[in-house]
N, C-alpha and C. Protein backbone atom coordinates (compact mmCIF):
# COMPACT_ATOMS: atom_id res chain seq x y z
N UNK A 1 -20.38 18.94 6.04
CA UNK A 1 -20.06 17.73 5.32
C UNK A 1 -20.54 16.53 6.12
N UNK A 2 -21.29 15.54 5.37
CA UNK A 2 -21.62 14.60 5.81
C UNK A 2 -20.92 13.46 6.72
N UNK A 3 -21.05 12.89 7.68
CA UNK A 3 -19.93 11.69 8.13
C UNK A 3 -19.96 10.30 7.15
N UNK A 4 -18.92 10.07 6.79
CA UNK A 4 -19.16 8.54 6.12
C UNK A 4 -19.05 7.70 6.78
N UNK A 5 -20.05 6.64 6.68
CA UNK A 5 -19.64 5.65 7.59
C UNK A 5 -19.27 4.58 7.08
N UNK A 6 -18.36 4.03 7.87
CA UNK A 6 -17.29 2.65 7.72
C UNK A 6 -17.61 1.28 7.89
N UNK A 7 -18.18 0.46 7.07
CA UNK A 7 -18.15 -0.91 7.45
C UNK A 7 -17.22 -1.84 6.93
N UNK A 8 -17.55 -3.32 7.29
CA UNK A 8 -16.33 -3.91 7.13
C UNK A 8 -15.83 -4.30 5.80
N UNK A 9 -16.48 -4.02 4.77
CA UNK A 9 -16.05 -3.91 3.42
C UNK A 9 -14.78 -2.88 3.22
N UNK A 10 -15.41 -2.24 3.60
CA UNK A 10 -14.28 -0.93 3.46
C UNK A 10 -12.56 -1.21 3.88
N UNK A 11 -12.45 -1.96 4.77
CA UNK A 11 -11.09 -2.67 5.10
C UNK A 11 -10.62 -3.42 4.23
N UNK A 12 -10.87 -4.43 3.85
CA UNK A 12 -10.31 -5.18 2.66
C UNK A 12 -10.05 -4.63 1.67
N UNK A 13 -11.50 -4.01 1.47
CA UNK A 13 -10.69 -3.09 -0.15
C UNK A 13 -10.05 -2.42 -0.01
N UNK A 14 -9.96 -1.72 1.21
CA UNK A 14 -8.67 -0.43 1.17
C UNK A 14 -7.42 -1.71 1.22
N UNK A 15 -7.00 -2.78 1.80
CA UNK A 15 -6.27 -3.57 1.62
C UNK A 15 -6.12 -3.93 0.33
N UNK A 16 -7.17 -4.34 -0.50
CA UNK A 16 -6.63 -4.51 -2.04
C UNK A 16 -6.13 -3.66 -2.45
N UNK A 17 -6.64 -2.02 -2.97
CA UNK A 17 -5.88 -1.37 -3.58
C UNK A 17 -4.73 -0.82 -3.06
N UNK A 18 -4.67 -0.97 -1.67
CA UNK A 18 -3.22 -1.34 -1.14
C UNK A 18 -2.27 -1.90 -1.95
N UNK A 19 -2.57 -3.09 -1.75
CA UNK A 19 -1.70 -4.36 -2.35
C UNK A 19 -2.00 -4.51 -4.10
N UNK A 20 -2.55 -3.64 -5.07
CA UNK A 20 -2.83 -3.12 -5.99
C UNK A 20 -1.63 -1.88 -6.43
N UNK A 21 -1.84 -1.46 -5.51
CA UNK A 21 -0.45 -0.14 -5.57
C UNK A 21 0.72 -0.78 -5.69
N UNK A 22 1.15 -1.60 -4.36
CA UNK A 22 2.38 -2.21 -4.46
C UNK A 22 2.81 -2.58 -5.20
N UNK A 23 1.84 -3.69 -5.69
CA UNK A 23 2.12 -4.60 -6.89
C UNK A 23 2.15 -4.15 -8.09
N UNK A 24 1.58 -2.70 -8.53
CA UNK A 24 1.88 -2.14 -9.82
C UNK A 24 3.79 -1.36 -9.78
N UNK A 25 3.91 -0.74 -8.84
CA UNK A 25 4.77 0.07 -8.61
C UNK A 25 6.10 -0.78 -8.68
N UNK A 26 6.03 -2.07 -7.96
CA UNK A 26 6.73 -2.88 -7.74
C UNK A 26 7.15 -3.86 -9.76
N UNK A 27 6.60 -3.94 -10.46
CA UNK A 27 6.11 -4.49 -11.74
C UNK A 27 6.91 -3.57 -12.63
N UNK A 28 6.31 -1.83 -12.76
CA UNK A 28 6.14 -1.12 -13.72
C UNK A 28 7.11 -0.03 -13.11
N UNK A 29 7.82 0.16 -12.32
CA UNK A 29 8.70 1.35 -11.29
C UNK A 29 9.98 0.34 -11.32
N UNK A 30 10.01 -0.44 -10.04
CA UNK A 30 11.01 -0.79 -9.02
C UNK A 30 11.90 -1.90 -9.85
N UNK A 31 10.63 -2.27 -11.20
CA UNK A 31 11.74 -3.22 -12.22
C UNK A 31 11.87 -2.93 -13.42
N UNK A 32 11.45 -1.36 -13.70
CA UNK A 32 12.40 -0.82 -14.58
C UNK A 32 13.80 -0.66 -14.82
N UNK A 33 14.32 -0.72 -16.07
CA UNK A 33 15.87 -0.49 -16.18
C UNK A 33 16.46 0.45 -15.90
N UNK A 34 15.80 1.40 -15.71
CA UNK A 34 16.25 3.09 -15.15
C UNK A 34 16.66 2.76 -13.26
N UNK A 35 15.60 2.46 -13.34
CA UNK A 35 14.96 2.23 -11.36
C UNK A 35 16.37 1.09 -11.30
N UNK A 36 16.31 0.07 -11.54
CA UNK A 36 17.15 -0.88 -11.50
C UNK A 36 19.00 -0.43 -11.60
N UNK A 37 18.92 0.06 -12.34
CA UNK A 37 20.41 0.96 -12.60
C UNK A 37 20.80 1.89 -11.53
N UNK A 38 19.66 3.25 -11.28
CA UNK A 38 19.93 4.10 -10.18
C UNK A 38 19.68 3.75 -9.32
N UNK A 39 20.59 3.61 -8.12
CA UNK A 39 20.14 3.32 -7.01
C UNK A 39 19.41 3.93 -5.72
N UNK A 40 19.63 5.22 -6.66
CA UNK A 40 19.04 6.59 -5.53
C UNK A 40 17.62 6.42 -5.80
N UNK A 41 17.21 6.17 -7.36
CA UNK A 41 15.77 6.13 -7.02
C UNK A 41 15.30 4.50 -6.79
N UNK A 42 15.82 3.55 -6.84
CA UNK A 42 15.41 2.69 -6.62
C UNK A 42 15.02 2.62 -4.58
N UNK A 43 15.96 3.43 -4.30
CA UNK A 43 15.89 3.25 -3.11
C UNK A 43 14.72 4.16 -2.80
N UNK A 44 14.16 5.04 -3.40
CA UNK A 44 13.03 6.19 -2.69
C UNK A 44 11.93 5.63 -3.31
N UNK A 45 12.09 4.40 -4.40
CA UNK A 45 11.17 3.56 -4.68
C UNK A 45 10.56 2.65 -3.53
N UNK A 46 11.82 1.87 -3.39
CA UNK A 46 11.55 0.84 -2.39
C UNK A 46 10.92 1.44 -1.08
N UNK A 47 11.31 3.01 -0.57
CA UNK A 47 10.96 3.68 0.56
C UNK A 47 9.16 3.93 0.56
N UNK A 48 8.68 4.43 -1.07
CA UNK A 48 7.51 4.62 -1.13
C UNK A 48 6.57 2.89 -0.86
N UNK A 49 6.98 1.94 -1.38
CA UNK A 49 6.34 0.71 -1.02
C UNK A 49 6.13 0.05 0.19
N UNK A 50 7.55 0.51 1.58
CA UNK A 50 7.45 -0.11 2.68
C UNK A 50 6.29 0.66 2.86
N UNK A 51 6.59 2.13 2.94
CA UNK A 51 5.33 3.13 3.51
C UNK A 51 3.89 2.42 3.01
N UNK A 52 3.63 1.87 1.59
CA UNK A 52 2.55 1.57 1.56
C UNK A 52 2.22 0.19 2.41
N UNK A 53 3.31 -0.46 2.13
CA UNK A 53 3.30 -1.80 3.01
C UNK A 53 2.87 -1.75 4.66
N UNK A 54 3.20 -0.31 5.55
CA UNK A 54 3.01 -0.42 6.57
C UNK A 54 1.49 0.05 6.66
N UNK A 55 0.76 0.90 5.98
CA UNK A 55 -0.37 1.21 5.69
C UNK A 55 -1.18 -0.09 5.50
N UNK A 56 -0.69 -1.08 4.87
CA UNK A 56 -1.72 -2.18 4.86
C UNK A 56 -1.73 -3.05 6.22
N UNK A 57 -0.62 -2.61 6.68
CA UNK A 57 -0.49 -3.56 8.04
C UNK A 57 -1.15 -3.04 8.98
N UNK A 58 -1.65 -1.16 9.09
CA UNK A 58 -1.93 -1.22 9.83
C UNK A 58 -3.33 -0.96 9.31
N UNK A 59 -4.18 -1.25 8.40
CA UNK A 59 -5.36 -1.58 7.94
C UNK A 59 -5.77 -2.77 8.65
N UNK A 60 -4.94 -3.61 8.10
CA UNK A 60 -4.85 -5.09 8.37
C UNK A 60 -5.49 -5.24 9.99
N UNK A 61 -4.68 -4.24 11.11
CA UNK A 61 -4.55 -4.15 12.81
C UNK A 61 -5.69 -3.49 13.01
N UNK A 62 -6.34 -2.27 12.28
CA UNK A 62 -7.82 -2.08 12.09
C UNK A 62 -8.88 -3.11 11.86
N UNK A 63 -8.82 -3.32 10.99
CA UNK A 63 -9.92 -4.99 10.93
C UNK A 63 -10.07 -5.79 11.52
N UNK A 64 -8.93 -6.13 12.26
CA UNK A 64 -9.12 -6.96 13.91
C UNK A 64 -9.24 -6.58 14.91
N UNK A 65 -8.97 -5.30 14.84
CA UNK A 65 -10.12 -4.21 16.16
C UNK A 65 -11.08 -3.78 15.70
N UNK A 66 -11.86 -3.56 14.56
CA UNK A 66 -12.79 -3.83 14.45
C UNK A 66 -14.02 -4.56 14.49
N UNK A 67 -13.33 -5.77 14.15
CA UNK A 67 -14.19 -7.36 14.83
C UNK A 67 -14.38 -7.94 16.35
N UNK A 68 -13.50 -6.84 16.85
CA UNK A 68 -13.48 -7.50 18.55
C UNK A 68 -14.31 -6.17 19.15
């Protein structure tokens, strides 16, 4: 299998559809009336978004070690 290689495009966009995910899940999940009512899944909701949230952060900590 081939190596892919990574340039700096590739960071941001993985940051958008990052922040693409969130923001759907967060919209169409986490403010549903179901989600909103249960709190068990609201909470394994909210658990799946930090996780994505820390993924962008550490995208985010990639792209500035990448530039240096």
């Amino acid at each position: 299998m081939d190596k892919i290689e990574i340039n700096e495009g590739h960071y941001l966009e993985l940051m958008d559809r990052l922040h693409v995910a969130m923001s759907t899940i967060n919209d169409h999940i986490l403010e549903h009336p179901l989600a909103e009512q249960q709190k068990e899944i609201q909470s394994l909701v909210e658990d799946a978004i930090t996780n994505l949230w820390d993924a962008y952060q550490l995208v985010g900590g990639l792209t500035y070690e990448n530039k240096n």
